[in-house]
C-alpha atoms as a PDB file:
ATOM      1  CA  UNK A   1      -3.013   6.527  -4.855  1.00  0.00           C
ATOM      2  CA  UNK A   2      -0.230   8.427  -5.638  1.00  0.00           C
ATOM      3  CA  UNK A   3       2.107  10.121  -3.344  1.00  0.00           C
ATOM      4  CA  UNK A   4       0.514  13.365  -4.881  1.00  0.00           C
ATOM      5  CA  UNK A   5      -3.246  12.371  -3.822  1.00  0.00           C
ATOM      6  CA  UNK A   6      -2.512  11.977  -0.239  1.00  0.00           C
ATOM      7  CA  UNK A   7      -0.307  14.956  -0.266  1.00  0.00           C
ATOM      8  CA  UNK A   8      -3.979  16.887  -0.728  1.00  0.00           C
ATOM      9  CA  UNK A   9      -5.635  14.538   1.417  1.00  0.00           C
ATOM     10  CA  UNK A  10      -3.333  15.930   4.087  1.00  0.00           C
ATOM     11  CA  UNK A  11      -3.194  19.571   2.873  1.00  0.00           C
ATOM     12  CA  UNK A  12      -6.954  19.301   3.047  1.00  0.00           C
ATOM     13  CA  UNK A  13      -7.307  17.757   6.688  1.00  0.00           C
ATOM     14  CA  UNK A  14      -4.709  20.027   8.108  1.00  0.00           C
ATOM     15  CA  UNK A  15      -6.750  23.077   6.960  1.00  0.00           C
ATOM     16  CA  UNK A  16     -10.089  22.352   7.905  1.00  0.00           C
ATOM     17  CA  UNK A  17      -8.831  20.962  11.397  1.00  0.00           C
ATOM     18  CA  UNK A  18      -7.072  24.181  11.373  1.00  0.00           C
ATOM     19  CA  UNK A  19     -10.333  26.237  11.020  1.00  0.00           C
ATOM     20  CA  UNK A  20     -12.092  24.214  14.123  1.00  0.00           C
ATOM     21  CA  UNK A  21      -8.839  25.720  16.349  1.00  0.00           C
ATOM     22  CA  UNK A  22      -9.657  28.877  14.969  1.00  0.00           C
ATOM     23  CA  UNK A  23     -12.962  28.795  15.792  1.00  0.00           C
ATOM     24  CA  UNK A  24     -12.919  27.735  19.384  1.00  0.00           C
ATOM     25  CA  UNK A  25     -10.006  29.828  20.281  1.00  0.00           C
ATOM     26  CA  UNK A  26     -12.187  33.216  19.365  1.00  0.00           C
ATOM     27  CA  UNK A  27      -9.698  34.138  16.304  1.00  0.00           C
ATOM     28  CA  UNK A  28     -11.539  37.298  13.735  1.00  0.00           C
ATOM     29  CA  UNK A  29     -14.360  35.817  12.121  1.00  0.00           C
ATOM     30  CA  UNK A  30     -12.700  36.926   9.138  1.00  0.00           C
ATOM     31  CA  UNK A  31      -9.522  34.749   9.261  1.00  0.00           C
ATOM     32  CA  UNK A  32     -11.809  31.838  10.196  1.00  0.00           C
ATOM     33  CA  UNK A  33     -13.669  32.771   7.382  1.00  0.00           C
ATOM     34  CA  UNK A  34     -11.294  32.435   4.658  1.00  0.00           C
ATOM     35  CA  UNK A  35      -9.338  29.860   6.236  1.00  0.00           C
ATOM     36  CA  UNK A  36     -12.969  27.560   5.748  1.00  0.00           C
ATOM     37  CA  UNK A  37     -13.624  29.128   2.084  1.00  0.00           C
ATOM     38  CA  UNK A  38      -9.993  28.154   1.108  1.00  0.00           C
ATOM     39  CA  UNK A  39     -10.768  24.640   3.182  1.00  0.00           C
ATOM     40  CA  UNK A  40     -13.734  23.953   1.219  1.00  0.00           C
ATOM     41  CA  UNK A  41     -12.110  24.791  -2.264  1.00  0.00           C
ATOM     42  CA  UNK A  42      -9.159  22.783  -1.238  1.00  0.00           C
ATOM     43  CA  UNK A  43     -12.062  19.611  -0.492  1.00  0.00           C
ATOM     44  CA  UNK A  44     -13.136  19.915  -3.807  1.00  0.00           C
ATOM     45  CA  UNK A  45      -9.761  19.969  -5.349  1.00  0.00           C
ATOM     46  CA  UNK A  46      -8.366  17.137  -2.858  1.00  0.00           C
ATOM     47  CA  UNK A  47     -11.850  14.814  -4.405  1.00  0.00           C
ATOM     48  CA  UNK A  48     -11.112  15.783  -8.049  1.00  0.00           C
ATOM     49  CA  UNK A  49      -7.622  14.630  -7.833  1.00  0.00           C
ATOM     50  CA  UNK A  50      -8.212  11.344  -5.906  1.00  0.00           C
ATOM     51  CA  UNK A  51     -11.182  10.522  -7.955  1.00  0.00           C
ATOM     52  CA  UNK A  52      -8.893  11.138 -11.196  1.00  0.00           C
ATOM     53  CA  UNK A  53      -5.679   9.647  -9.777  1.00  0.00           C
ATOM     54  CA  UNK A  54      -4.262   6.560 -12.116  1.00  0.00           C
ATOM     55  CA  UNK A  55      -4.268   4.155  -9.316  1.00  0.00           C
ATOM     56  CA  UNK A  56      -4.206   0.221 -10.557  1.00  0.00           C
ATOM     57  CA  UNK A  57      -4.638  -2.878  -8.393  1.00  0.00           C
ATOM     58  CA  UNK A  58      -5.342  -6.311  -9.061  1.00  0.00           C
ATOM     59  CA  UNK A  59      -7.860  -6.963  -6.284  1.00  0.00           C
ATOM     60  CA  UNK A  60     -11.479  -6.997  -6.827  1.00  0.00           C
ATOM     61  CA  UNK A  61     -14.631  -6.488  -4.337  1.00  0.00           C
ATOM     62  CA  UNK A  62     -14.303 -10.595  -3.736  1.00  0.00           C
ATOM     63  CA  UNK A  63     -10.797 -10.333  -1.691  1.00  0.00           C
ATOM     64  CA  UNK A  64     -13.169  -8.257   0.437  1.00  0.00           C
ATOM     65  CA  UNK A  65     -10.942  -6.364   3.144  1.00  0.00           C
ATOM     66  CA  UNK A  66      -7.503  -7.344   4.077  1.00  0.00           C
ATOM     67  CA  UNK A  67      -7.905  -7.081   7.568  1.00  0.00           C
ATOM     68  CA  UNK A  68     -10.920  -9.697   7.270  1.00  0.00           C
ATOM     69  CA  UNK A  69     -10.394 -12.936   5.516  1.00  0.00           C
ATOM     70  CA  UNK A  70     -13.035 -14.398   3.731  1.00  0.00           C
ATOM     71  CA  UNK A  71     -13.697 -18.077   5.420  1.00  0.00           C
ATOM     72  CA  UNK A  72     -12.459 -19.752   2.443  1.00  0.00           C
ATOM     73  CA  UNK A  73      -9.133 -18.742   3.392  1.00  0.00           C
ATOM     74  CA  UNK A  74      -8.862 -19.302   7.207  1.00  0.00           C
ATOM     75  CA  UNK A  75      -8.956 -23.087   6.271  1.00  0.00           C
END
């Protein structure tokens, strides 16, 4: 992904962890509110432009994760 993808991604997580602050520290319902509307349009937004971002790679689902090598390529 772009830089511009995660810059939503974190937009996005900031707000909605944001709202669960709000919450439990009894601010108006109606700044909570419309800090979780704008949260929840921002979620759609942040999915829309990951799911459309022109990322390319060259690995498929047989490299399977890079953090677990396949046993093929331990020996």
């Amino acid at each position: 992904m772009k830089n511009t993808a995660m810059f939503w991604v974190a937009v996005t997580t900031l707000i909605l962890i944001t709202t669960g602050i709000m919450a439990t520290m009894n601010i108006p319902f109606n700044w909570v509110f419309y800090i979780c509307v704008l949260g929840q349009i921002l979620l759609v937004y942040m999915v829309f432009r990951v799911l459309t971002d022109n990322y390319v790679t060259n690995r498929t689902f047989r490299d399977l994760y890079e953090d677990h090598p396949m046993k093929s390529e331990i020996n």
